[in-house]
C-alpha atoms as a PDB file:
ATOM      1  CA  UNK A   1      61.935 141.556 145.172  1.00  0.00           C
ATOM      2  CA  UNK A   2      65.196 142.118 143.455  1.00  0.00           C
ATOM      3  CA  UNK A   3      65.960 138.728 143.114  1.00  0.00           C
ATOM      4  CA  UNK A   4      62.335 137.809 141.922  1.00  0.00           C
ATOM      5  CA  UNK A   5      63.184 140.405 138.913  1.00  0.00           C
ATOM      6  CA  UNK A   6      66.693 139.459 138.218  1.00  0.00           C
ATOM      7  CA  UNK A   7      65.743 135.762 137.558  1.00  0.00           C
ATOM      8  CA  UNK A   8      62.705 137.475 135.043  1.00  0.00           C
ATOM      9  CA  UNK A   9      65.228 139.154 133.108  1.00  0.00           C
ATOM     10  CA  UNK A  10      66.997 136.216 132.740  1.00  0.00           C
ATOM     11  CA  UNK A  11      65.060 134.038 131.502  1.00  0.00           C
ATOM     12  CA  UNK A  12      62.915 136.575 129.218  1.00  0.00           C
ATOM     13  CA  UNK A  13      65.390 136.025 126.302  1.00  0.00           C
ATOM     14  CA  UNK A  14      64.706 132.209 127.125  1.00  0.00           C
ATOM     15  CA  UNK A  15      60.829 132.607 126.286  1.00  0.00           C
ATOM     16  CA  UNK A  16      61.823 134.869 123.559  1.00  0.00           C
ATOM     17  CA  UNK A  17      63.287 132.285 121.305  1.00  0.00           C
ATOM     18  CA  UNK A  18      61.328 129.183 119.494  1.00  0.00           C
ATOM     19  CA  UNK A  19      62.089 126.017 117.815  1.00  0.00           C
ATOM     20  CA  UNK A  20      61.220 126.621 113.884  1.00  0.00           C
ATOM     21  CA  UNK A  21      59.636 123.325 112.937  1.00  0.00           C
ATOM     22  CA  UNK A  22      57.385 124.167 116.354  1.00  0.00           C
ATOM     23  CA  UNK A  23      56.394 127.976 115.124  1.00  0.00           C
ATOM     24  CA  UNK A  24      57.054 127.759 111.289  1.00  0.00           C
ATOM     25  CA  UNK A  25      55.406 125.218 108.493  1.00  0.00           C
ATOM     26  CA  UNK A  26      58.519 123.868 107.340  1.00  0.00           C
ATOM     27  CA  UNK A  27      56.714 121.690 104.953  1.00  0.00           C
ATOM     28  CA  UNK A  28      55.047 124.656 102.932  1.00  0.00           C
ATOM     29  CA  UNK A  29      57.102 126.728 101.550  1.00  0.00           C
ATOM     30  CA  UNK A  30      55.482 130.011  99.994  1.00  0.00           C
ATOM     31  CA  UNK A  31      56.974 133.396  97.979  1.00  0.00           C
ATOM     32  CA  UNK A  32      55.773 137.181  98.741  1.00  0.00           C
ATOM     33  CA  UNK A  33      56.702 139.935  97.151  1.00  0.00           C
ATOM     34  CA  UNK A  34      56.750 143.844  98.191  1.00  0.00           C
ATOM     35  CA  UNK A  35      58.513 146.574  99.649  1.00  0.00           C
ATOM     36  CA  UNK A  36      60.337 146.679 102.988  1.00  0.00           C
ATOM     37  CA  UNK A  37      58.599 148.608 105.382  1.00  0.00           C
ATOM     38  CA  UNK A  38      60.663 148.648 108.338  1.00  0.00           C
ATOM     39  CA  UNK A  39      63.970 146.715 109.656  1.00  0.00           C
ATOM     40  CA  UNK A  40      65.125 145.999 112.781  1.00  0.00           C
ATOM     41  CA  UNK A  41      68.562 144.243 114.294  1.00  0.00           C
ATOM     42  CA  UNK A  42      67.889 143.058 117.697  1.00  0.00           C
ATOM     43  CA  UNK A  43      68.484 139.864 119.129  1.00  0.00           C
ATOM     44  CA  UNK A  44      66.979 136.960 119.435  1.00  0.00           C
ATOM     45  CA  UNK A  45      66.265 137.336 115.562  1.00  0.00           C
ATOM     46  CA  UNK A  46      66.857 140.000 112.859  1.00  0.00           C
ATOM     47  CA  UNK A  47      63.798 141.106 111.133  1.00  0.00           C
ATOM     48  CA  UNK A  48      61.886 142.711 108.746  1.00  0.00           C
ATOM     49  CA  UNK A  49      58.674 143.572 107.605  1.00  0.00           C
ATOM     50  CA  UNK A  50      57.166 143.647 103.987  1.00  0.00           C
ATOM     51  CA  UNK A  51      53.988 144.920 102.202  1.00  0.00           C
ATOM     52  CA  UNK A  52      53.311 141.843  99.953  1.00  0.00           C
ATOM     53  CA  UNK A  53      50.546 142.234  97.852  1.00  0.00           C
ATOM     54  CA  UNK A  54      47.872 139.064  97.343  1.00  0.00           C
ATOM     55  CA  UNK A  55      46.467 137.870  93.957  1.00  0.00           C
ATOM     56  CA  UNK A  56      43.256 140.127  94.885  1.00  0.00           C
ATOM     57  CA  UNK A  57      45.166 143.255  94.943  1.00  0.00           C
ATOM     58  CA  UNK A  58      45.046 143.763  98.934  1.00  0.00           C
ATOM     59  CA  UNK A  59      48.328 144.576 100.749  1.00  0.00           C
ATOM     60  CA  UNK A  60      49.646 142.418 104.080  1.00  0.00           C
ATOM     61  CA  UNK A  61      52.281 143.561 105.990  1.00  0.00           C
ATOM     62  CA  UNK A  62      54.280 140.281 106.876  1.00  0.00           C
ATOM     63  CA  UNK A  63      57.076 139.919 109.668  1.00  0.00           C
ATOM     64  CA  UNK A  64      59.900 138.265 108.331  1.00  0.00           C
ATOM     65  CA  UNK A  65      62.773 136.976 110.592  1.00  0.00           C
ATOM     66  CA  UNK A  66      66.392 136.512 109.718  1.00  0.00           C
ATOM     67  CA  UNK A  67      69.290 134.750 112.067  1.00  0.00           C
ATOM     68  CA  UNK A  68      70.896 137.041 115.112  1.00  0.00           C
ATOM     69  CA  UNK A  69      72.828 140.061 114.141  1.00  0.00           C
ATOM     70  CA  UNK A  70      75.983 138.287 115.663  1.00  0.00           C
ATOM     71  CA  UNK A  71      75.555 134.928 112.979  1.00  0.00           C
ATOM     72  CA  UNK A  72      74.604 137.667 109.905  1.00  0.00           C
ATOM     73  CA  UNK A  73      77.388 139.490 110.877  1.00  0.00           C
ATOM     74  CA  UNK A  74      79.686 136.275 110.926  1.00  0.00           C
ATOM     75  CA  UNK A  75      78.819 135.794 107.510  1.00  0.00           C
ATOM     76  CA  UNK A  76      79.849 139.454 106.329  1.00  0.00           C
ATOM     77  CA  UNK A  77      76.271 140.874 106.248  1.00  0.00           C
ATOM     78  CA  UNK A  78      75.435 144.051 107.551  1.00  0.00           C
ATOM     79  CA  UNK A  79      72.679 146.075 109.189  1.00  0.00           C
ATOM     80  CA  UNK A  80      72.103 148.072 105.910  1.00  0.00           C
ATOM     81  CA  UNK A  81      71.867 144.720 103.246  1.00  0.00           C
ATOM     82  CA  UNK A  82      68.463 145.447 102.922  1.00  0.00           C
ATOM     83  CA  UNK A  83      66.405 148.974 103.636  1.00  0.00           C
ATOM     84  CA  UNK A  84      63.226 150.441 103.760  1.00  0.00           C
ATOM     85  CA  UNK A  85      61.795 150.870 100.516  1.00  0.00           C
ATOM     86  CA  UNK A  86      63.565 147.833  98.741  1.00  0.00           C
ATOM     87  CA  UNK A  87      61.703 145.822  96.353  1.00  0.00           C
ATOM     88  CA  UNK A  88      62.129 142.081  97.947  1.00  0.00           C
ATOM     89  CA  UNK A  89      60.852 138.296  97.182  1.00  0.00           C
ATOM     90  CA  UNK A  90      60.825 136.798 100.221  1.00  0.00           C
ATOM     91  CA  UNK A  91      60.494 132.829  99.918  1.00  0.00           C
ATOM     92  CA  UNK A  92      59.581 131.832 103.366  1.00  0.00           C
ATOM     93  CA  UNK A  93      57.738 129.421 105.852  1.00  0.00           C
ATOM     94  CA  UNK A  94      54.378 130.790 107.332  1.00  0.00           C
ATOM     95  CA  UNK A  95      53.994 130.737 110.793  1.00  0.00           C
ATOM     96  CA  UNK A  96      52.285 127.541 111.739  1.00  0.00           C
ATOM     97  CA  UNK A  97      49.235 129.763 113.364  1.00  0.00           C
ATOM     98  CA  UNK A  98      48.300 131.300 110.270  1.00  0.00           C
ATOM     99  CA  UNK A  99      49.551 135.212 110.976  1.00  0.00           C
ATOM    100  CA  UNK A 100      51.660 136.951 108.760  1.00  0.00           C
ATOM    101  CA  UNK A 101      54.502 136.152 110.530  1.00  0.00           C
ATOM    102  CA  UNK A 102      57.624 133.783 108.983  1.00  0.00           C
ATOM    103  CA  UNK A 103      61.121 132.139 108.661  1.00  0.00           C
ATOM    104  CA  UNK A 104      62.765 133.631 105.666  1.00  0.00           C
ATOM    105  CA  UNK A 105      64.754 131.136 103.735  1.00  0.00           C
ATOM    106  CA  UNK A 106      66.016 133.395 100.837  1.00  0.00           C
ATOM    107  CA  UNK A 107      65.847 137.067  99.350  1.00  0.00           C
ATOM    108  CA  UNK A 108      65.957 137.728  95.953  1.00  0.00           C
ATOM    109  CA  UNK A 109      66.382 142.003  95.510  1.00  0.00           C
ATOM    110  CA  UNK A 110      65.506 143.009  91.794  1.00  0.00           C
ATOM    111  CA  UNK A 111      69.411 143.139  90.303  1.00  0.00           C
ATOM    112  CA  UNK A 112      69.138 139.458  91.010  1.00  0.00           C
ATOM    113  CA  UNK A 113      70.979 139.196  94.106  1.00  0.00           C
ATOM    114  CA  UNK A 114      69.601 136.254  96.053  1.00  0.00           C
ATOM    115  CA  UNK A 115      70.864 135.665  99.931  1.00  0.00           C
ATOM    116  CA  UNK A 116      69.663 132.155 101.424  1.00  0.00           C
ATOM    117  CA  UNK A 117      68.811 131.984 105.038  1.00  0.00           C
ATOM    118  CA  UNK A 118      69.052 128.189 106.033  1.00  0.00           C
ATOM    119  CA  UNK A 119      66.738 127.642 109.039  1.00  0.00           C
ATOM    120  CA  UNK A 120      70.682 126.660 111.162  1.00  0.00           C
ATOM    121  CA  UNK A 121      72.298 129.695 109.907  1.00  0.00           C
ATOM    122  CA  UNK A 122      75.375 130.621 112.063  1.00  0.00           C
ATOM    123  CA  UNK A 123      74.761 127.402 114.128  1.00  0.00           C
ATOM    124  CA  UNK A 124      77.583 125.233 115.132  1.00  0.00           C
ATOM    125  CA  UNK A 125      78.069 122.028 112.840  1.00  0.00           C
ATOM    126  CA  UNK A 126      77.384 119.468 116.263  1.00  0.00           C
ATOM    127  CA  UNK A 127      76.562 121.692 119.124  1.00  0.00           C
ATOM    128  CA  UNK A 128      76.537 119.817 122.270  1.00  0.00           C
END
């Protein structure tokens, strides 16, 4: 039994993790704009969440992921770069199943600041 759950837990963070061009439309690339509703630094992906509102008027709460906390923080950004309540463009790639769900690829906050989020972020140059 305790085996049977310690192999599990190993390979949940496994499953966890995807291949962006297998989840994400990397050949449409689309812009939202709203506030940040929520953040969250875990691992496999950072995240967060934005009411974008549509050309009708109706609001969509999108999940937006980020790289791991360990490659942002390699590249000097920190938990608080972006809170709840910021105004945010998010230029992104759509999850390939049509939910609100997608692979940010840069934020733009409204003093012009613009951080790019390349889908091999904090990846090794050749990783064998």
């Amino acid at each position: 039994m305790k085996v049977g759950l310690l192999l599990t837990a190993a390979v949940m963070p496994m499953l966890a993790h995807h291949s962006v061009p297998a989840t994400f439309d990397i050949n449409t690339t689309i812009t939202i704009q709203g506030v940040v509703t929520k953040t969250e630094w875990t691992n496999p992906h950072a995240r967060f969440w934005v009411d974008a509102r549509n050309a009708e008027g109706s609001v969509s709460n999108w999940e937006l992921e980020l790289p791991a906390p360990n490659a942002l923080m390699k590249e000097n950004v920190r938990r608080d770069f972006i809170k709840q309540g910021d105004q945010v463009s998010v230029n992104l790639w759509r999850a390939k199943d049509g939910s609100n769900f997608a692979h940010t690829l840069t934020l733009t906050f409204p003093d012009g600041r613009v951080m790019s989020f390349p889908r091999d972020w904090g990846m090794p140059a050749n990783p064998k």
